[in-house]
C-alpha atoms as a PDB file:
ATOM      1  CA  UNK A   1      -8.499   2.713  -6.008  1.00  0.00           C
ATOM      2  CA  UNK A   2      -7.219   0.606  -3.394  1.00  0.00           C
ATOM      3  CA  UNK A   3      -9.072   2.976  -0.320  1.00  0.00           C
ATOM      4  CA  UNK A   4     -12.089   1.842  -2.200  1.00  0.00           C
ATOM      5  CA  UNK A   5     -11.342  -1.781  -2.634  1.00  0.00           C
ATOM      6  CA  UNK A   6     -11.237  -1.691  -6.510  1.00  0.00           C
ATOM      7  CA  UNK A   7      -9.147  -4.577  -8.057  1.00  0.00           C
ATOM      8  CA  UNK A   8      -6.866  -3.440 -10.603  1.00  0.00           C
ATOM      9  CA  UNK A   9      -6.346  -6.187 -13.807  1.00  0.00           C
ATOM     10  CA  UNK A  10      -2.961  -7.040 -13.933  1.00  0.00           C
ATOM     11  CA  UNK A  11      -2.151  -6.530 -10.715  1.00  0.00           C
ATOM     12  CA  UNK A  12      -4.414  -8.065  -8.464  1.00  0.00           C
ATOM     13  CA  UNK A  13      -6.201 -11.045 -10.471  1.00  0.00           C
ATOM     14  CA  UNK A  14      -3.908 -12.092 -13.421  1.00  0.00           C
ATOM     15  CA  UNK A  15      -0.126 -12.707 -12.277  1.00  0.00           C
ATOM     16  CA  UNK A  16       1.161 -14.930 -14.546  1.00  0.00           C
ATOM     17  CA  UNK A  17       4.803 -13.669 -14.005  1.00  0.00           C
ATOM     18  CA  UNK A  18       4.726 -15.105  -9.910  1.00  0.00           C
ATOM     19  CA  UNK A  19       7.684 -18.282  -9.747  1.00  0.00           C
ATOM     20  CA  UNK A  20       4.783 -20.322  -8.297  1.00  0.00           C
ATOM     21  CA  UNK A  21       1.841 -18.547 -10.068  1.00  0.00           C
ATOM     22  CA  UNK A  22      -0.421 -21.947 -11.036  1.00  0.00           C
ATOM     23  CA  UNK A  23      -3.133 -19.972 -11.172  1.00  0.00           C
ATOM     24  CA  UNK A  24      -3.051 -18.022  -7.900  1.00  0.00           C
ATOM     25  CA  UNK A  25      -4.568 -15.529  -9.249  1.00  0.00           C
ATOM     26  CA  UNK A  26      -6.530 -16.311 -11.789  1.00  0.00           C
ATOM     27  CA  UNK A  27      -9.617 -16.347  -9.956  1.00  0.00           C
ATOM     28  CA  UNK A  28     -13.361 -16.875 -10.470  1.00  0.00           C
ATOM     29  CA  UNK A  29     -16.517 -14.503  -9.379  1.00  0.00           C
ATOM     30  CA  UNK A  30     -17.151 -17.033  -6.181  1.00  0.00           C
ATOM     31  CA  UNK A  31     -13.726 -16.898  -4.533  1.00  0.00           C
ATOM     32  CA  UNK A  32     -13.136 -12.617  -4.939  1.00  0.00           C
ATOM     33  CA  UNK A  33     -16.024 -12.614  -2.368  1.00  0.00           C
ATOM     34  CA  UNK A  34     -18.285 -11.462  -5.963  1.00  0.00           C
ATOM     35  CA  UNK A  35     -22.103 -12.427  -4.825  1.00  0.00           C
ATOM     36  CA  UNK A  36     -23.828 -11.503  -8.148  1.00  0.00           C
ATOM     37  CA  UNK A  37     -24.141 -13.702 -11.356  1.00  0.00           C
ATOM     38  CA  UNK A  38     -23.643 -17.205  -9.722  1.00  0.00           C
ATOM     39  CA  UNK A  39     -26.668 -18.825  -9.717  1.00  0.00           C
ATOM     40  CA  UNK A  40     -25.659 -22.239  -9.394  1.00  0.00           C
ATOM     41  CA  UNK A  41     -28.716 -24.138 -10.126  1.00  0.00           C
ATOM     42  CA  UNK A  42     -28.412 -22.477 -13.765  1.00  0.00           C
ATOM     43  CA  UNK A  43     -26.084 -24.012 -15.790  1.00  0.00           C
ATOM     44  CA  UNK A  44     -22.818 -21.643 -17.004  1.00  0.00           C
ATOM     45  CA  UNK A  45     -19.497 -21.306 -18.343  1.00  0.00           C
ATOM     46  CA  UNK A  46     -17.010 -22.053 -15.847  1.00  0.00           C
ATOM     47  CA  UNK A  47     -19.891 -23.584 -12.990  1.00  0.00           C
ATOM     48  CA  UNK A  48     -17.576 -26.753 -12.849  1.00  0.00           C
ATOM     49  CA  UNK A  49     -14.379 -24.897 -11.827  1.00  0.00           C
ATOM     50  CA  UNK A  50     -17.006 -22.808  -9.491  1.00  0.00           C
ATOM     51  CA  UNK A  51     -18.191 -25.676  -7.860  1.00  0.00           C
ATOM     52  CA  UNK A  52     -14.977 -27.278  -7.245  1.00  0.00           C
ATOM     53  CA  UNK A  53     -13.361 -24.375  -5.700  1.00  0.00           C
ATOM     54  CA  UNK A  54     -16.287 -24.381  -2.901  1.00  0.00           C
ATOM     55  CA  UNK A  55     -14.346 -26.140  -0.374  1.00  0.00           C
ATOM     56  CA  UNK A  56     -11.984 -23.895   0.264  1.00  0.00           C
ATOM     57  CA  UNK A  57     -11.880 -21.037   2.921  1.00  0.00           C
ATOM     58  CA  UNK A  58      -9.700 -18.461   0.877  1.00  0.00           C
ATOM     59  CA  UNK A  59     -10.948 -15.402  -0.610  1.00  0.00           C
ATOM     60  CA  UNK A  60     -10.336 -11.710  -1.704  1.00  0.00           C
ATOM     61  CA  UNK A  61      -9.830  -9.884   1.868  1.00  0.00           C
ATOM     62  CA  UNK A  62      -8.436  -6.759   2.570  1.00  0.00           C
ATOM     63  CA  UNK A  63      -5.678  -6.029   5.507  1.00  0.00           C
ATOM     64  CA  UNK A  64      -5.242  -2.832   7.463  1.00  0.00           C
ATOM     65  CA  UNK A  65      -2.104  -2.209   9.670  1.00  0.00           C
ATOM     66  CA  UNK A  66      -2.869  -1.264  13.094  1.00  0.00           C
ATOM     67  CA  UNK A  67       0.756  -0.279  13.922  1.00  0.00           C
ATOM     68  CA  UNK A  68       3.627   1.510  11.249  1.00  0.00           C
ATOM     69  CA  UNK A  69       6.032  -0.438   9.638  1.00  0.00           C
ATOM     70  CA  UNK A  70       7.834  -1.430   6.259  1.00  0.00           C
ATOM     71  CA  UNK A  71       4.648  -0.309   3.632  1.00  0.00           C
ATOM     72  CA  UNK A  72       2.401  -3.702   2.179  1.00  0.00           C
ATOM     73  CA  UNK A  73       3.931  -4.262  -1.246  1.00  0.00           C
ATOM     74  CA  UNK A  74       2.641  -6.740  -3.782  1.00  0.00           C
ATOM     75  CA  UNK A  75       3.861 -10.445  -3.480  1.00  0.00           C
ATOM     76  CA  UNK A  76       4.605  -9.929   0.864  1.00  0.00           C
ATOM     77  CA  UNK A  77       3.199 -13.379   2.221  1.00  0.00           C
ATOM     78  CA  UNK A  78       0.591 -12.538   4.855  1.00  0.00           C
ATOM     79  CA  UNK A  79       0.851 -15.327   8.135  1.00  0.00           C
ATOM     80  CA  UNK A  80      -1.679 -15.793  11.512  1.00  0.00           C
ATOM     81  CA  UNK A  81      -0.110 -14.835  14.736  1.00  0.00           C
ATOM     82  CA  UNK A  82       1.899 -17.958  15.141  1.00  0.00           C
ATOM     83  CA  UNK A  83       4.071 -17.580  11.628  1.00  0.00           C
ATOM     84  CA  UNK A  84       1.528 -20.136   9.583  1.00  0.00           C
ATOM     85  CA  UNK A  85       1.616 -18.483   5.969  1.00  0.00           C
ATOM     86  CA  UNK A  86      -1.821 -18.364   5.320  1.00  0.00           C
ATOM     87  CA  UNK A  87      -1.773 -15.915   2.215  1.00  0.00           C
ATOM     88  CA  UNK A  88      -0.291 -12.905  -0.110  1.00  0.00           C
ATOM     89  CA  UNK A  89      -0.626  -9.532  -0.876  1.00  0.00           C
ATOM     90  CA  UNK A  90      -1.707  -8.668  -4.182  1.00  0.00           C
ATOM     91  CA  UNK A  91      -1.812  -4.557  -3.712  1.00  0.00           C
ATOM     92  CA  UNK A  92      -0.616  -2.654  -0.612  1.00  0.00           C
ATOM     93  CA  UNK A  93       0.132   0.882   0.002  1.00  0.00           C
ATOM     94  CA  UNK A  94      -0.358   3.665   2.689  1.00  0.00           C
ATOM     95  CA  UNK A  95      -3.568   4.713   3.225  1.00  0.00           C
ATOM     96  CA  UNK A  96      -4.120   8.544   3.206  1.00  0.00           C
ATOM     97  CA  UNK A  97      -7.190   8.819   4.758  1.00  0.00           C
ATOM     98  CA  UNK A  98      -5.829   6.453   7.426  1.00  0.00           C
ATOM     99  CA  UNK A  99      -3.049   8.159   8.528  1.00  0.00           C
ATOM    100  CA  UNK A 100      -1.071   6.800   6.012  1.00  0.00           C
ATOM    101  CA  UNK A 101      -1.323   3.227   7.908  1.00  0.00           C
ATOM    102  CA  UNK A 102      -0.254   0.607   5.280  1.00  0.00           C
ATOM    103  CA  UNK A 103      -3.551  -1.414   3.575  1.00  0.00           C
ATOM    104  CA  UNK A 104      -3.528  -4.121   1.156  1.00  0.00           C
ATOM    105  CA  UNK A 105      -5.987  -7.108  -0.774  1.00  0.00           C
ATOM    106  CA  UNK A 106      -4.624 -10.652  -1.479  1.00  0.00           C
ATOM    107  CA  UNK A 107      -5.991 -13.716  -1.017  1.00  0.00           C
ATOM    108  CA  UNK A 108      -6.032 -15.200   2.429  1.00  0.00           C
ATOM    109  CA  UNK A 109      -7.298 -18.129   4.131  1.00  0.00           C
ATOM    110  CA  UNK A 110      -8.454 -19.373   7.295  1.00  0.00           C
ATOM    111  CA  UNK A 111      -9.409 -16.187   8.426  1.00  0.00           C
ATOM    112  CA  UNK A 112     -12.611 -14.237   9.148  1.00  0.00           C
ATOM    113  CA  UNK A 113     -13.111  -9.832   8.898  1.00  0.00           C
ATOM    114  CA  UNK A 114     -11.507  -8.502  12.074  1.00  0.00           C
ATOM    115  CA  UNK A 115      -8.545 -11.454  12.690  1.00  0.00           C
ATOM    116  CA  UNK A 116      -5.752 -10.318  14.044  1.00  0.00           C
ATOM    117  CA  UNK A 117      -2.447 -11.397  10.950  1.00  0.00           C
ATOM    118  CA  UNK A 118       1.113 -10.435  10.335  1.00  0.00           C
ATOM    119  CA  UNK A 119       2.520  -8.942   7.030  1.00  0.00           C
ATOM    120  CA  UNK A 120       5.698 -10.240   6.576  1.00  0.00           C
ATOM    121  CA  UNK A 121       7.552  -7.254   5.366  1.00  0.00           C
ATOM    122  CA  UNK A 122      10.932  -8.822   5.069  1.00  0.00           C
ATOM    123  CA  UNK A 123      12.776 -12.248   6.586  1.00  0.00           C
ATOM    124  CA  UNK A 124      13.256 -10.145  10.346  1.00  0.00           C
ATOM    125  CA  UNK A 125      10.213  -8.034  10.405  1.00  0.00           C
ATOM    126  CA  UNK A 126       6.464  -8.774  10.343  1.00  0.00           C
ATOM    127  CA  UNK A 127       3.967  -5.672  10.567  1.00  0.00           C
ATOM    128  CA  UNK A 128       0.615  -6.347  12.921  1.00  0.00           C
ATOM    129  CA  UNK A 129      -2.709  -6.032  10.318  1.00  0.00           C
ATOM    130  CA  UNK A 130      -6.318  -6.940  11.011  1.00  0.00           C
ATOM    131  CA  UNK A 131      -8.658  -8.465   8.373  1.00  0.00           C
ATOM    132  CA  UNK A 132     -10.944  -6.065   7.012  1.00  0.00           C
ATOM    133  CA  UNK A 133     -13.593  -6.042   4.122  1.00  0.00           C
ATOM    134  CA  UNK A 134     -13.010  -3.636   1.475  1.00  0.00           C
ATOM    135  CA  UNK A 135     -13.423  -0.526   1.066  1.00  0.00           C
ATOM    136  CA  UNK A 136     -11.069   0.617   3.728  1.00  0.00           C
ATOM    137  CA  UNK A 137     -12.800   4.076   4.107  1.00  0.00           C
END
């Protein structure tokens, strides 16, 4: 599932359970990088929240390790290159057609497919990812 890019309910768009979850991911067909159905000259269910969720940067992105390290794991803040925490990993694991390098999706900002970002695997050790759009393979 994750190879592919497939979110998984429950465990990439509804975590309730998260100590600072106000709505993180409770998200809407704009923001998980979704093209189809918004038509926003239409009127819809939900267009306001749509609408006022356009001026942000963050989205649905996938990360790929380019080096081995401590696996992605659900909840592991994502950060640029100079420590900035800039997102967080809603699935991770290794990849087996990849050489078991470690991918993951979460919702990051500031960034555009092929950025260079860190995985912070635990308080003294980040793992070096790039940004990639799903699917991985």
């Amino acid at each position: 599932r994750l190879e592919k890019g497939y979110l998984l309910s429950g465990v990439d768009f509804c975590w309730p359970q998260l100590p600072d979850s106000s709505d993180f991911l409770a998200r809407d067909s704009w923001e998980t990088n979704v093209p189809f159905g918004l038509d926003l000259e239409h009127d819809f269910i939900g267009k306001t929240r749509v609408i006022s969720h356009l001026d942000t940067d963050a989205r649905w992105w996938g990360v790929k390790y380019t080096e081995k390290g401590p696996l992605p794991r659900p909840g592991k803040e994502v950060s640029d290159v100079d420590g900035n925490i800039i997102g967080r990993l809603s699935s991770g694991a290794p990849s087996p057609s990849l050489g078991n390098l470690g991918i993951g999706i979460g919702y990051i900002s500031g960034v555009i497919e092929g950025d260079e970002v860190l995985v912070v695997a635990s308080p003294r050790k980040s793992v070096k990812a790039i940004i990639v759009r799903p699917p991985f393979v």
